[in-house]
C-alpha atoms as a PDB file:
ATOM      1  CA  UNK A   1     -18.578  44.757 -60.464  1.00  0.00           C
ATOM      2  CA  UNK A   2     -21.562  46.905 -59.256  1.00  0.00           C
ATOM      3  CA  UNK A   3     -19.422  48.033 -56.283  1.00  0.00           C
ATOM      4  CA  UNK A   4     -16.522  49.358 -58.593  1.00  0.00           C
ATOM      5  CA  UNK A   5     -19.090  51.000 -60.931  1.00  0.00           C
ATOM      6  CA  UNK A   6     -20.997  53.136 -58.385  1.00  0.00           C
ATOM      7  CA  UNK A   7     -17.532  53.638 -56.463  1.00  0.00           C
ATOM      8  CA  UNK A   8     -15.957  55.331 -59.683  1.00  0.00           C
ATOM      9  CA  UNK A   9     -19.535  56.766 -60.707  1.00  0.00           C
ATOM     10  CA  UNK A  10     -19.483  58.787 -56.965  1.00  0.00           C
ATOM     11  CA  UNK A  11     -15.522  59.560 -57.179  1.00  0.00           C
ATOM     12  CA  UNK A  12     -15.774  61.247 -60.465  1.00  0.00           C
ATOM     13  CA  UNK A  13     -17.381  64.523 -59.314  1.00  0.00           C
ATOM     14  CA  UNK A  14     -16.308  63.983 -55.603  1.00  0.00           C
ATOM     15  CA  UNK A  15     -13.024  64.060 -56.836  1.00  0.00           C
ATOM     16  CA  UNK A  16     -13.230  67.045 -60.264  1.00  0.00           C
ATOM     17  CA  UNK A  17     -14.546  69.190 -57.071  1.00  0.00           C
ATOM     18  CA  UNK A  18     -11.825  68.731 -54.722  1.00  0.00           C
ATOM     19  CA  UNK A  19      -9.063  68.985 -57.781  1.00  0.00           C
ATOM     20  CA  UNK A  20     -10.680  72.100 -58.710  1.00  0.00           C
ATOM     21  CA  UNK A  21     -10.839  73.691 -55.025  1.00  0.00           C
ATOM     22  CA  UNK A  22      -7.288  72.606 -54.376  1.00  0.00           C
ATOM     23  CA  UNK A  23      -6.240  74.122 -57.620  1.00  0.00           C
ATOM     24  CA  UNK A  24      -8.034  77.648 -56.207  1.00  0.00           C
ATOM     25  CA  UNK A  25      -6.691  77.769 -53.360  1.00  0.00           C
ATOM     26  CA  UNK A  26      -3.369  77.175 -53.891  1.00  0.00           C
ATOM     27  CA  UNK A  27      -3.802  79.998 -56.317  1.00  0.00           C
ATOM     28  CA  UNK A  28      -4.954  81.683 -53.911  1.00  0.00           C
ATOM     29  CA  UNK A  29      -1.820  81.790 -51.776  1.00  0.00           C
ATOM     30  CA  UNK A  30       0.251  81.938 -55.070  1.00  0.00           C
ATOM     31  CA  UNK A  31       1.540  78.732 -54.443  1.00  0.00           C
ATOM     32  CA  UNK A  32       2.371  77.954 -58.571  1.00  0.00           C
ATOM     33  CA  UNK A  33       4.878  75.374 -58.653  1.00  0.00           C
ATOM     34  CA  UNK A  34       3.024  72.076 -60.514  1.00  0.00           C
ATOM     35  CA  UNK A  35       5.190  69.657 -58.589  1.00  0.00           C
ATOM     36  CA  UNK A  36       3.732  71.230 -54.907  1.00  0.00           C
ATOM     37  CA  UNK A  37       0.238  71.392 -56.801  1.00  0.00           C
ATOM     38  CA  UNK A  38       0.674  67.289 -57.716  1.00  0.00           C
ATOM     39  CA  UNK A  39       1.715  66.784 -54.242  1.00  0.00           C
ATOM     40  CA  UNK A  40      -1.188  68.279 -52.376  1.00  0.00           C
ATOM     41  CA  UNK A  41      -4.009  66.750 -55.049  1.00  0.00           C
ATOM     42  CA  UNK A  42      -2.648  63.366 -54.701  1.00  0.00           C
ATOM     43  CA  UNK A  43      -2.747  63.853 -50.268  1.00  0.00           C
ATOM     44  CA  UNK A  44      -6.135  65.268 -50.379  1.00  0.00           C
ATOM     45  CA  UNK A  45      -7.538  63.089 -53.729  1.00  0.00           C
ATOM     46  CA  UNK A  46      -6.180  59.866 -51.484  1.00  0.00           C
ATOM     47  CA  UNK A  47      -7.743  60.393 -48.310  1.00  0.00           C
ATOM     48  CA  UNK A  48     -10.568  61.589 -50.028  1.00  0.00           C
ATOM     49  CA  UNK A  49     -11.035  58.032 -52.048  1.00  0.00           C
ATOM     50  CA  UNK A  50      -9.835  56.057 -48.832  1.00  0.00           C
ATOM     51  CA  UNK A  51     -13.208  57.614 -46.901  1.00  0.00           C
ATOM     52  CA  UNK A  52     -15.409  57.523 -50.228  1.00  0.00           C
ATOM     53  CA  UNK A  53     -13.917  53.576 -50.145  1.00  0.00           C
ATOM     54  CA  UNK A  54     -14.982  52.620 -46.443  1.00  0.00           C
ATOM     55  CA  UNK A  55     -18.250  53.770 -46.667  1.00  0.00           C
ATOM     56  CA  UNK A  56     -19.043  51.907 -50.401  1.00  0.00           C
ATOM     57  CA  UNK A  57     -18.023  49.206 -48.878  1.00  0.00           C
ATOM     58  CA  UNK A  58     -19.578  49.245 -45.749  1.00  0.00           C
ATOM     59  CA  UNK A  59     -22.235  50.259 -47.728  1.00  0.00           C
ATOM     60  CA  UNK A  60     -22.471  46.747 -49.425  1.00  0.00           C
ATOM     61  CA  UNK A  61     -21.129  44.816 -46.438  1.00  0.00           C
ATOM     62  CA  UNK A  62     -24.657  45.796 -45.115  1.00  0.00           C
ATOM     63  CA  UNK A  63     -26.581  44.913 -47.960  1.00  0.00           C
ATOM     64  CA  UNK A  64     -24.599  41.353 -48.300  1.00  0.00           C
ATOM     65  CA  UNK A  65     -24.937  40.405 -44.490  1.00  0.00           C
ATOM     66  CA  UNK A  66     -29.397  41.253 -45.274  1.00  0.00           C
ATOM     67  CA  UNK A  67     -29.330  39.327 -48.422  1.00  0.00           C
ATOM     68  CA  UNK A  68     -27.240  36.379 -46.157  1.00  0.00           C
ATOM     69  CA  UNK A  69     -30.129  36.649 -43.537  1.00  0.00           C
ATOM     70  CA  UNK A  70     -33.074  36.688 -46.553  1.00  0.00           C
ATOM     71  CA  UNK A  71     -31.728  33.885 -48.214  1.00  0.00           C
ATOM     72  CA  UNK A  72     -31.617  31.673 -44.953  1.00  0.00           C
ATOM     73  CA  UNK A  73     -35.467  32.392 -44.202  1.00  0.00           C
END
C-alpha cells in the first residue's frame, strides 16, 4: 500500500507537468484536433509512468532485499 501511495503521490505533478507541456506545444505547432492531443498525452503520460514505475519499484526492491538481510542478523 505504501508503494501505490508514494507512486500516485510522485505521478500527480510528474504527470499535470507533462499534460500541460504537451498541451503547449502542440499549440504551439497548431496542432488542435483533441483526438491527436489524446493520442500524444496518453504515448508520452505512459512511458512517462512506465519509467516513474521501474524506479518506485526498484526503489523498494532495495529497501525489501536490506530489511531481508536486517532481519536475518
Amino acid at each position: 500500500m505504501k508503494e501505490a501511495i508514494i507512486d500516485t503521490t510522485i505521478g500527480l505533478p510528474i504527470n499535470w507537468f507533462f499534460a500541460y507541456i504537451t498541451i503547449v506545444v502542440l499549440m504551439l505547432f497548431e496542432i488542435n484536433s483533441a483526438f491527436v492531443i489524446s493520442i500524444v498525452q496518453v504515448v508520452v503520460l505512459t512511458i512517462l509512468a512506465i519509467i516513474r514505475k521501474y524506479l518506485v519499484r526498484i526503489y523498494f526492491k532495495q529497501g525489501d532485499a536490506y530489511e531481508n538481510t536486517k532481519s536475518r542478523d
